[in-house]
PDB file of N, CA and C in Angstrom:
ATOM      1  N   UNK A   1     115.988  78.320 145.384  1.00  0.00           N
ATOM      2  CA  UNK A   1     116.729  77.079 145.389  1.00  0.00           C
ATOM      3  C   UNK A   1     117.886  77.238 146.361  1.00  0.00           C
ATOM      4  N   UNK A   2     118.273  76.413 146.880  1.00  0.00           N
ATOM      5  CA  UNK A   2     119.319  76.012 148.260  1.00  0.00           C
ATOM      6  C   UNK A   2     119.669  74.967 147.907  1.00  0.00           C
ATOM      7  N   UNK A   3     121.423  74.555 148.165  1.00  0.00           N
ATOM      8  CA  UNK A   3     122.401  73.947 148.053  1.00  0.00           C
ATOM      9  C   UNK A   3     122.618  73.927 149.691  1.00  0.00           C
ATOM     10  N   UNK A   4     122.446  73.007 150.011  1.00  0.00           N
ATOM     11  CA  UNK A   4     123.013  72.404 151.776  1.00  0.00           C
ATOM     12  C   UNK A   4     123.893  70.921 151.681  1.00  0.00           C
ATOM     13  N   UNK A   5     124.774  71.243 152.766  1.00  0.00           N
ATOM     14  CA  UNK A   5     125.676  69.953 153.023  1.00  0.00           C
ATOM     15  C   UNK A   5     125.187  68.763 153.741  1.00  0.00           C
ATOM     16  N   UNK A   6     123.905  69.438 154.375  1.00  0.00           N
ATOM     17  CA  UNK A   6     123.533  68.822 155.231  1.00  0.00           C
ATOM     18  C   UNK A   6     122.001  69.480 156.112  1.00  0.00           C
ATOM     19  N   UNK A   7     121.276  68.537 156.960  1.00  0.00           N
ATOM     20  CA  UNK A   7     120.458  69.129 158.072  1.00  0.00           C
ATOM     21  C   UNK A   7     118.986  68.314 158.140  1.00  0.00           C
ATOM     22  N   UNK A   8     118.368  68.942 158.592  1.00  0.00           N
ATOM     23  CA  UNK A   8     116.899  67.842 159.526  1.00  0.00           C
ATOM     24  C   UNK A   8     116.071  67.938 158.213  1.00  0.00           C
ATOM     25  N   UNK A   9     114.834  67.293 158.550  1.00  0.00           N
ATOM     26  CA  UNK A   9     114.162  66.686 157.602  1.00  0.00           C
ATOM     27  C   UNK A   9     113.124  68.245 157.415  1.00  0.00           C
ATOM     28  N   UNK A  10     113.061  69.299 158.141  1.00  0.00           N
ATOM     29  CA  UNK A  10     112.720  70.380 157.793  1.00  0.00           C
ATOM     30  C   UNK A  10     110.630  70.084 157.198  1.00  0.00           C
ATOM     31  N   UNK A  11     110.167  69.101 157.934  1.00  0.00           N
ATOM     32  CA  UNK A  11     108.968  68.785 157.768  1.00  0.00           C
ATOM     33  C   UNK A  11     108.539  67.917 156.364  1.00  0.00           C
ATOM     34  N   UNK A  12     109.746  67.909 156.156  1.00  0.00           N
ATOM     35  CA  UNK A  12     109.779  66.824 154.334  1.00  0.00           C
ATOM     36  C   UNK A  12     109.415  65.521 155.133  1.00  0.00           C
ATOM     37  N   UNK A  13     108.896  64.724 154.807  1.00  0.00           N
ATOM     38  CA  UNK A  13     108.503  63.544 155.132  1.00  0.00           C
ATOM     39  C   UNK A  13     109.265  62.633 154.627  1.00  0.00           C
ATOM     40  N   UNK A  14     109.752  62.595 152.986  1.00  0.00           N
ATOM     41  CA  UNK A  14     110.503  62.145 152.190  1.00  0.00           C
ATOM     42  C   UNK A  14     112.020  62.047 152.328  1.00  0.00           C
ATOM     43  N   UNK A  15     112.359  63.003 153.158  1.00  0.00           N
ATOM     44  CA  UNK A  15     113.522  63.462 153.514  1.00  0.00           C
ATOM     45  C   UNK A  15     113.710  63.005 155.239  1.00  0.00           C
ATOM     46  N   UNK A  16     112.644  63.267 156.066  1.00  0.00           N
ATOM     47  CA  UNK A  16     112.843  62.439 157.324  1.00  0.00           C
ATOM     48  C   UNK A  16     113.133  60.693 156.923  1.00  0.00           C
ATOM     49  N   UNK A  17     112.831  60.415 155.759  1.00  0.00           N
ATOM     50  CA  UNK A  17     112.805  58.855 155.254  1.00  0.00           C
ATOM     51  C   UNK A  17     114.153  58.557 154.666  1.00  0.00           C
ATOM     52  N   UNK A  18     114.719  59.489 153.987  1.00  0.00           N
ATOM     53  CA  UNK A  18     116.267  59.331 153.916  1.00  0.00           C
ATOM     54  C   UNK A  18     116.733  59.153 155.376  1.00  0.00           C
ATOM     55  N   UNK A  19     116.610  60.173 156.200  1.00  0.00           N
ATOM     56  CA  UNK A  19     117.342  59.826 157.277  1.00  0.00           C
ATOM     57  C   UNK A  19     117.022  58.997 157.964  1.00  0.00           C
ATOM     58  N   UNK A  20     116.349  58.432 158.190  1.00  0.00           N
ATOM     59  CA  UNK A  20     115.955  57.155 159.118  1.00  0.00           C
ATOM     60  C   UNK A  20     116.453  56.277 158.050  1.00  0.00           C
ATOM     61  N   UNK A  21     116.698  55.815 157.241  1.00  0.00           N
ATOM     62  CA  UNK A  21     116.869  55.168 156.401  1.00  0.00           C
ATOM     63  C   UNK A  21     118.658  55.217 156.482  1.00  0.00           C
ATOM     64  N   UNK A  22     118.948  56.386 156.071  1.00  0.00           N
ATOM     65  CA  UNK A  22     120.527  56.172 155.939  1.00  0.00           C
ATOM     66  C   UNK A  22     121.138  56.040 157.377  1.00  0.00           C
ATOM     67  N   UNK A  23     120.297  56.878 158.703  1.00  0.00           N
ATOM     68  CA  UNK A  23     120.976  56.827 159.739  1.00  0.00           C
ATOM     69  C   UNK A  23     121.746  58.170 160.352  1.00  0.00           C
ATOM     70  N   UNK A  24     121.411  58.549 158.988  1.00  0.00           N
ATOM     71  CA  UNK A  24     122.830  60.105 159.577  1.00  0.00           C
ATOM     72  C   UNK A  24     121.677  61.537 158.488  1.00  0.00           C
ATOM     73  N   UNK A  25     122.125  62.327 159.016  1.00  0.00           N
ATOM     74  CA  UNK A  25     121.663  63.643 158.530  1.00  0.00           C
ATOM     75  C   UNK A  25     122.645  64.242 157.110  1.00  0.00           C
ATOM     76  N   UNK A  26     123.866  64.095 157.190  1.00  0.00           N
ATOM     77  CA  UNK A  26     124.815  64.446 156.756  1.00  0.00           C
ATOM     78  C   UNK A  26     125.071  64.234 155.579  1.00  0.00           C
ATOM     79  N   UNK A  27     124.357  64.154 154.271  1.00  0.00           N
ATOM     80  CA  UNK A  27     124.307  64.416 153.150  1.00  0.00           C
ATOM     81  C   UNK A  27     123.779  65.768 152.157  1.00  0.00           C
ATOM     82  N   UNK A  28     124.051  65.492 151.030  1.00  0.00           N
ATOM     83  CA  UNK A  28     123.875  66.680 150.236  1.00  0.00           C
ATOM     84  C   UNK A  28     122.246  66.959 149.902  1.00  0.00           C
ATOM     85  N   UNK A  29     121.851  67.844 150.115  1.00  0.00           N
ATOM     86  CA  UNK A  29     120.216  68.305 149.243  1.00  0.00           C
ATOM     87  C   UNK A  29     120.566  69.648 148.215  1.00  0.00           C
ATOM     88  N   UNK A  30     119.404  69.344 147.481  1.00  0.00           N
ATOM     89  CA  UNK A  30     119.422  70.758 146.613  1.00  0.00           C
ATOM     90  C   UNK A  30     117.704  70.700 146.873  1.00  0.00           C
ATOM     91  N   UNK A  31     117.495  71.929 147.895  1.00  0.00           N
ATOM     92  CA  UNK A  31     115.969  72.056 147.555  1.00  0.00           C
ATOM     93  C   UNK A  31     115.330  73.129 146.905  1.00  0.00           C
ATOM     94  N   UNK A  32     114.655  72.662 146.595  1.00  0.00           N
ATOM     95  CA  UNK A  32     113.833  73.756 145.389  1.00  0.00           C
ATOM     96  C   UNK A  32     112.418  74.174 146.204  1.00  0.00           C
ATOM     97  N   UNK A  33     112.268  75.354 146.479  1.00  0.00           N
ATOM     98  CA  UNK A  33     111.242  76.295 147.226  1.00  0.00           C
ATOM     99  C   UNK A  33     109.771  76.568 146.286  1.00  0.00           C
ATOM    100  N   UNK A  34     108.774  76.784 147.596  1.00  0.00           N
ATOM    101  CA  UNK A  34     107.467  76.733 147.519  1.00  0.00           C
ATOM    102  C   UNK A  34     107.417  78.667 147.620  1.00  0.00           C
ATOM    103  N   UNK A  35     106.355  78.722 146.128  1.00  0.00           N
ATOM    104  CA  UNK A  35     106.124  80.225 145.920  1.00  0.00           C
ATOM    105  C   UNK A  35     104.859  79.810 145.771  1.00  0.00           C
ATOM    106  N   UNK A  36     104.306  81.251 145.885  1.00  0.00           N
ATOM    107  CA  UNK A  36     102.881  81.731 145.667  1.00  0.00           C
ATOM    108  C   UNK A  36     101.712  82.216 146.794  1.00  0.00           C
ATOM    109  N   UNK A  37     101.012  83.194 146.551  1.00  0.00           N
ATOM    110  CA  UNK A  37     100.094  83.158 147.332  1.00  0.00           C
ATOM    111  C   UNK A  37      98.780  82.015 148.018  1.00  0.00           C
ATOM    112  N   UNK A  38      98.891  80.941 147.266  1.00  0.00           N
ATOM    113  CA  UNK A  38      98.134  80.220 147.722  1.00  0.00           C
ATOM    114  C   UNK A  38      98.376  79.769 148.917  1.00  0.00           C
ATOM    115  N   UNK A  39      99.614  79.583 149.588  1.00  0.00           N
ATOM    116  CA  UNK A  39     100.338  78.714 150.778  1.00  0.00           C
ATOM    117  C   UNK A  39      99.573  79.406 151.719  1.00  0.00           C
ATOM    118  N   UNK A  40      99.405  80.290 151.987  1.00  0.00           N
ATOM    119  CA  UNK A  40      99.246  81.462 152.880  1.00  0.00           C
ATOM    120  C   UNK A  40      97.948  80.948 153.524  1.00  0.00           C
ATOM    121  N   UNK A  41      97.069  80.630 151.878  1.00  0.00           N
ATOM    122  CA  UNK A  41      95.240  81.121 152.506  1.00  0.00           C
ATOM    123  C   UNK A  41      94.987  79.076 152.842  1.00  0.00           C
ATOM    124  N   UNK A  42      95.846  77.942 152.963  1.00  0.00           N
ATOM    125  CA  UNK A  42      95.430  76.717 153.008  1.00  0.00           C
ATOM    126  C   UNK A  42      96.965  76.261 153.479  1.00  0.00           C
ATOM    127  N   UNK A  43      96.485  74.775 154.394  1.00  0.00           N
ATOM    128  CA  UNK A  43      97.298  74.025 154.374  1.00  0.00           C
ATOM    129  C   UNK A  43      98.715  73.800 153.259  1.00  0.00           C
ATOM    130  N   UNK A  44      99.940  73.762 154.041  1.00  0.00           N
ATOM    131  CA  UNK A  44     101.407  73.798 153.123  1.00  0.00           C
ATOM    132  C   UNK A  44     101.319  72.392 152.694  1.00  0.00           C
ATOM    133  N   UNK A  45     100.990  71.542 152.948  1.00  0.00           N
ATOM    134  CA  UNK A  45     100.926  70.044 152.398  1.00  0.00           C
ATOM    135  C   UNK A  45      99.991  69.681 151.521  1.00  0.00           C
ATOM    136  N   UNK A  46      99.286  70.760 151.623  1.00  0.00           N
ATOM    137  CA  UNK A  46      97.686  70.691 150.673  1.00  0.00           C
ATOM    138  C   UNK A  46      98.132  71.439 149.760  1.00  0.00           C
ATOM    139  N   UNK A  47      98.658  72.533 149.460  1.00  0.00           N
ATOM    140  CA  UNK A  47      99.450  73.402 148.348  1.00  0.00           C
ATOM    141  C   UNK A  47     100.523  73.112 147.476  1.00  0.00           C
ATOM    142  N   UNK A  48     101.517  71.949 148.804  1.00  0.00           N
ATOM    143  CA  UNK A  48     102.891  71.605 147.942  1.00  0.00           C
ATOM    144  C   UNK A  48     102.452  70.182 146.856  1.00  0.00           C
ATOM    145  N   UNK A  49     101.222  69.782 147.904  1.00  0.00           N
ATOM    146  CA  UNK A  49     100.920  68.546 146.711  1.00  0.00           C
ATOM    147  C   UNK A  49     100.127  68.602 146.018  1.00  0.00           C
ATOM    148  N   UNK A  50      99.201  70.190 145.744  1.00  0.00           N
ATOM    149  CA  UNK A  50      98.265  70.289 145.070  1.00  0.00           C
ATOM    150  C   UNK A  50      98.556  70.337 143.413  1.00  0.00           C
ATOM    151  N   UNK A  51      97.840  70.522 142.261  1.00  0.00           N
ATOM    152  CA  UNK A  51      98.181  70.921 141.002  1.00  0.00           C
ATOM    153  C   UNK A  51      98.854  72.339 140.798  1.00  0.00           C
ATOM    154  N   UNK A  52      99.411  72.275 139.557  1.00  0.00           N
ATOM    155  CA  UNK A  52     100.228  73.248 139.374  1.00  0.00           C
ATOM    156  C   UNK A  52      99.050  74.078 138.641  1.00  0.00           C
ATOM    157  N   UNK A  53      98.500  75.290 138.329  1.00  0.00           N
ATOM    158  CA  UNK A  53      98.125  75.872 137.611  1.00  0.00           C
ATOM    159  C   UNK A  53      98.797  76.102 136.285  1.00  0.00           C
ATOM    160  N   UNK A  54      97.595  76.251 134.655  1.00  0.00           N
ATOM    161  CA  UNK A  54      98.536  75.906 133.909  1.00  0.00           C
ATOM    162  C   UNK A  54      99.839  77.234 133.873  1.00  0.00           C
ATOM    163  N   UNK A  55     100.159  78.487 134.233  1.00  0.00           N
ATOM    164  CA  UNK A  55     100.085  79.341 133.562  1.00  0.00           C
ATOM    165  C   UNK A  55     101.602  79.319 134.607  1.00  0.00           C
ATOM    166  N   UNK A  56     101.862  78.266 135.649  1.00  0.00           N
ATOM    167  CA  UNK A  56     102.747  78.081 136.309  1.00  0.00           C
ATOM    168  C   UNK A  56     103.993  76.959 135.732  1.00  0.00           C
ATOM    169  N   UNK A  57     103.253  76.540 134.638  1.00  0.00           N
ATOM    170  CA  UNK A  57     103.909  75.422 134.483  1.00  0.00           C
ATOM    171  C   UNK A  57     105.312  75.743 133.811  1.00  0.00           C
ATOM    172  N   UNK A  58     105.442  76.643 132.882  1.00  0.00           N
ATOM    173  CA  UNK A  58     107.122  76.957 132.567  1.00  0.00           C
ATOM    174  C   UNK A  58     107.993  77.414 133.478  1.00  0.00           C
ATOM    175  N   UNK A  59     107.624  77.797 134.509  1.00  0.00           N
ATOM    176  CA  UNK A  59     108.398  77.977 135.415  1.00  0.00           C
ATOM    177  C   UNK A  59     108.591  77.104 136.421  1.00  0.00           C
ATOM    178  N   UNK A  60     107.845  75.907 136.580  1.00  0.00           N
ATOM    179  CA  UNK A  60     108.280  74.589 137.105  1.00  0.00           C
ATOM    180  C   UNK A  60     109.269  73.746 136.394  1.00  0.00           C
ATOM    181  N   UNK A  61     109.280  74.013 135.178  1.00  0.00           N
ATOM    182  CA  UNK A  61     109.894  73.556 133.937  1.00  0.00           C
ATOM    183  C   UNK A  61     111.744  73.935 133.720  1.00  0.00           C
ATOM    184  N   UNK A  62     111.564  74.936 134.311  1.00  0.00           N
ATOM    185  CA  UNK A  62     112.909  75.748 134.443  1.00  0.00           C
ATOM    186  C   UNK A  62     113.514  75.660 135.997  1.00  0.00           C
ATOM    187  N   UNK A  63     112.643  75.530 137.163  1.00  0.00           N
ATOM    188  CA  UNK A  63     113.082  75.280 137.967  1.00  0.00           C
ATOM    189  C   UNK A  63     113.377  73.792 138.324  1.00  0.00           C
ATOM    190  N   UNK A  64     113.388  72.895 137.379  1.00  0.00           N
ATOM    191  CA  UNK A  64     113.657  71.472 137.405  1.00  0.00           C
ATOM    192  C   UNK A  64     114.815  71.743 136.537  1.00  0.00           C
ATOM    193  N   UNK A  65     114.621  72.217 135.478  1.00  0.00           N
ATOM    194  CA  UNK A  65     116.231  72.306 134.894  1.00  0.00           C
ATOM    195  C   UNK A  65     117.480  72.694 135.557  1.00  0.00           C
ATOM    196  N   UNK A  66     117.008  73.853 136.245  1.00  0.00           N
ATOM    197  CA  UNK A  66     118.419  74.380 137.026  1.00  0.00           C
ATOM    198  C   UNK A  66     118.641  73.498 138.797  1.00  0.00           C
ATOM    199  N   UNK A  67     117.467  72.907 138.826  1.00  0.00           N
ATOM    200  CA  UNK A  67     117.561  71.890 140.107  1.00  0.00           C
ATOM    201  C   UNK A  67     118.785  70.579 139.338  1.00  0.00           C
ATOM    202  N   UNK A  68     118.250  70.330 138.329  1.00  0.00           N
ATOM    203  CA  UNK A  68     119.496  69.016 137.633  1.00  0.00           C
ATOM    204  C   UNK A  68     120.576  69.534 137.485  1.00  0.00           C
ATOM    205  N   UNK A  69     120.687  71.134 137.317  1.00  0.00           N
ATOM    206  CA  UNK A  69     121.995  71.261 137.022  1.00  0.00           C
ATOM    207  C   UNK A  69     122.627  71.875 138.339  1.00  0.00           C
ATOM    208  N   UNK A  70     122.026  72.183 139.276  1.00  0.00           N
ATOM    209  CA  UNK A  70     122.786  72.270 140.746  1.00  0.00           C
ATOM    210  C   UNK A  70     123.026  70.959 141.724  1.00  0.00           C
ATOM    211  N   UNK A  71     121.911  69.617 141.278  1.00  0.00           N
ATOM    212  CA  UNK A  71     122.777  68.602 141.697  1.00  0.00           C
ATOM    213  C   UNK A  71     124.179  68.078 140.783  1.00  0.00           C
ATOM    214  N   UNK A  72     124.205  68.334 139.456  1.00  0.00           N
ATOM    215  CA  UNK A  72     125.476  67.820 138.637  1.00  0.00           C
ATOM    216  C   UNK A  72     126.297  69.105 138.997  1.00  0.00           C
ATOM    217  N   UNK A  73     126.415  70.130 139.543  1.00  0.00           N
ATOM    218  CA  UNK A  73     127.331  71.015 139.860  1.00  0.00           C
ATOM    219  C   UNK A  73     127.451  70.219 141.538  1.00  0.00           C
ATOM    220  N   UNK A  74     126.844  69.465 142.388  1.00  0.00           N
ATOM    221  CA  UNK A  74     127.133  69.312 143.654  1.00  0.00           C
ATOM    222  C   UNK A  74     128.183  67.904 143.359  1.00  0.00           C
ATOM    223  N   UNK A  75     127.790  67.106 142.366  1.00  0.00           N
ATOM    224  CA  UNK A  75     128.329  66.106 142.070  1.00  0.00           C
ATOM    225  C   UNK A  75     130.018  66.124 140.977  1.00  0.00           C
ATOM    226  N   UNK A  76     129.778  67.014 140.436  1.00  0.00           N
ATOM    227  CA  UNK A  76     130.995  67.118 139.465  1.00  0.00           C
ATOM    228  C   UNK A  76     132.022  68.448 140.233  1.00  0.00           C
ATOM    229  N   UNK A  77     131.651  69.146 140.974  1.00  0.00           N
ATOM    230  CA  UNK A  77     132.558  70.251 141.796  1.00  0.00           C
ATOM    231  C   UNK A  77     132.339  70.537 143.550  1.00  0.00           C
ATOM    232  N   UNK A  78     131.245  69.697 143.813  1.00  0.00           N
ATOM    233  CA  UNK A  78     131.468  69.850 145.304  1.00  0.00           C
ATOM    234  C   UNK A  78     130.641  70.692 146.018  1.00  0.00           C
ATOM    235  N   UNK A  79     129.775  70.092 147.210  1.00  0.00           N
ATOM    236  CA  UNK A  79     128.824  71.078 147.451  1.00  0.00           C
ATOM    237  C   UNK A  79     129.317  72.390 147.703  1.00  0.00           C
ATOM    238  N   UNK A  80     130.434  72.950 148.570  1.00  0.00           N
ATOM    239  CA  UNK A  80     131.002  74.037 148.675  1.00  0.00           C
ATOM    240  C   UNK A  80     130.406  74.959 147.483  1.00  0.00           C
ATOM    241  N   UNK A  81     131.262  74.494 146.170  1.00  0.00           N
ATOM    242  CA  UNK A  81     131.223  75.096 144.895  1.00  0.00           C
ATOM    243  C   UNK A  81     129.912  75.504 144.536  1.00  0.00           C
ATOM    244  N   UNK A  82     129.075  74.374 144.565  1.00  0.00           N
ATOM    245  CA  UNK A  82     127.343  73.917 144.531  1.00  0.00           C
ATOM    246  C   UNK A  82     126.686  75.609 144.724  1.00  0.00           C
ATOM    247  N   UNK A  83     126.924  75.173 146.256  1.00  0.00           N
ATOM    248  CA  UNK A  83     126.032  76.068 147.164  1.00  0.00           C
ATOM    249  C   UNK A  83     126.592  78.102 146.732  1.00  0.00           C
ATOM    250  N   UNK A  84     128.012  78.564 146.625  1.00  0.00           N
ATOM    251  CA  UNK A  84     128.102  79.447 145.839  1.00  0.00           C
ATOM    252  C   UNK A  84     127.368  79.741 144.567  1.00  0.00           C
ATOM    253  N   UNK A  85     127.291  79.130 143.538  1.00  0.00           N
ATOM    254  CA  UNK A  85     127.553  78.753 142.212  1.00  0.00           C
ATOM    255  C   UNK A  85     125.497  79.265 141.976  1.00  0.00           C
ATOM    256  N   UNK A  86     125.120  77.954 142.864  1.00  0.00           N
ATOM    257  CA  UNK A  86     123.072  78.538 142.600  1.00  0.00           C
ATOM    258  C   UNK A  86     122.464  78.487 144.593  1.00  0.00           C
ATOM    259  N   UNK A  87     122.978  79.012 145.349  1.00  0.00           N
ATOM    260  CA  UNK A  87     121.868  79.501 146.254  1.00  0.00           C
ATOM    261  C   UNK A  87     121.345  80.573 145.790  1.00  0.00           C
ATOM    262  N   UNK A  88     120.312  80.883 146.350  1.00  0.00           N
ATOM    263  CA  UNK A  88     119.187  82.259 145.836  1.00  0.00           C
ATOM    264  C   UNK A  88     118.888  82.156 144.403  1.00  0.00           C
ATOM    265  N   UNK A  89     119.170  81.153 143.632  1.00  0.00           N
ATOM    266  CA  UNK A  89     119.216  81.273 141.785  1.00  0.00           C
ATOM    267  C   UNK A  89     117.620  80.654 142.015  1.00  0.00           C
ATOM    268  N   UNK A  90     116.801  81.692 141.505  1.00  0.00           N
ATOM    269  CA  UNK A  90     115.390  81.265 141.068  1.00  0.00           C
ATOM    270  C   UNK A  90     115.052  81.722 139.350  1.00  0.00           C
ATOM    271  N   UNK A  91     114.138  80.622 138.906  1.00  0.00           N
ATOM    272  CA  UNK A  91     113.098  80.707 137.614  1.00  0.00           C
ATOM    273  C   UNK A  91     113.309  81.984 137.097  1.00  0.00           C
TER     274      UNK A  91
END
């Protein structure tokens, strides 16, 4: 997980759509990272949107929890704080 102030759409499609949309680059993300060996042997767009396996799923579960709580840490103390507080913090 990564706390940024800012930067390019980094091949997010969703995120090139904020920016064309807002106009500017210069807002807050908290992104939450792609694990596993599967990425490797297939397409990254075919993997990031594929199913979760079940045996993956508590740990998607936990990495959504601490994703809500590093945007309410970007929102209630400031990305500065944010980005100390959970970069590198994984599942």
């Amino acid at each position: 997980m990564r706390v940024r102030p800012e930067g390019g759409a980094g091949g997010h499609n969703g995120v090139r759509s904020l920016i064309e949309s807002f106009g500017v680059k210069e807002f807050a993300r908290v992104k939450l990272g792609v694990l596993g060996e599967g990425r490797h042997s297939r397409d990254l767009a075919d993997y990031v949107l594929g199913t979760f396996h079940p045996d993956e799923k508590p740990a998607i579960a936990t990495m959504i929890d601490r994703g809500a709580d590093a945007v309410e840490a970007v929102l209630k103390d400031g990305v500065e704080a944010a980005q100390r507080a959970w970069n590198g913090v994984s599942g």
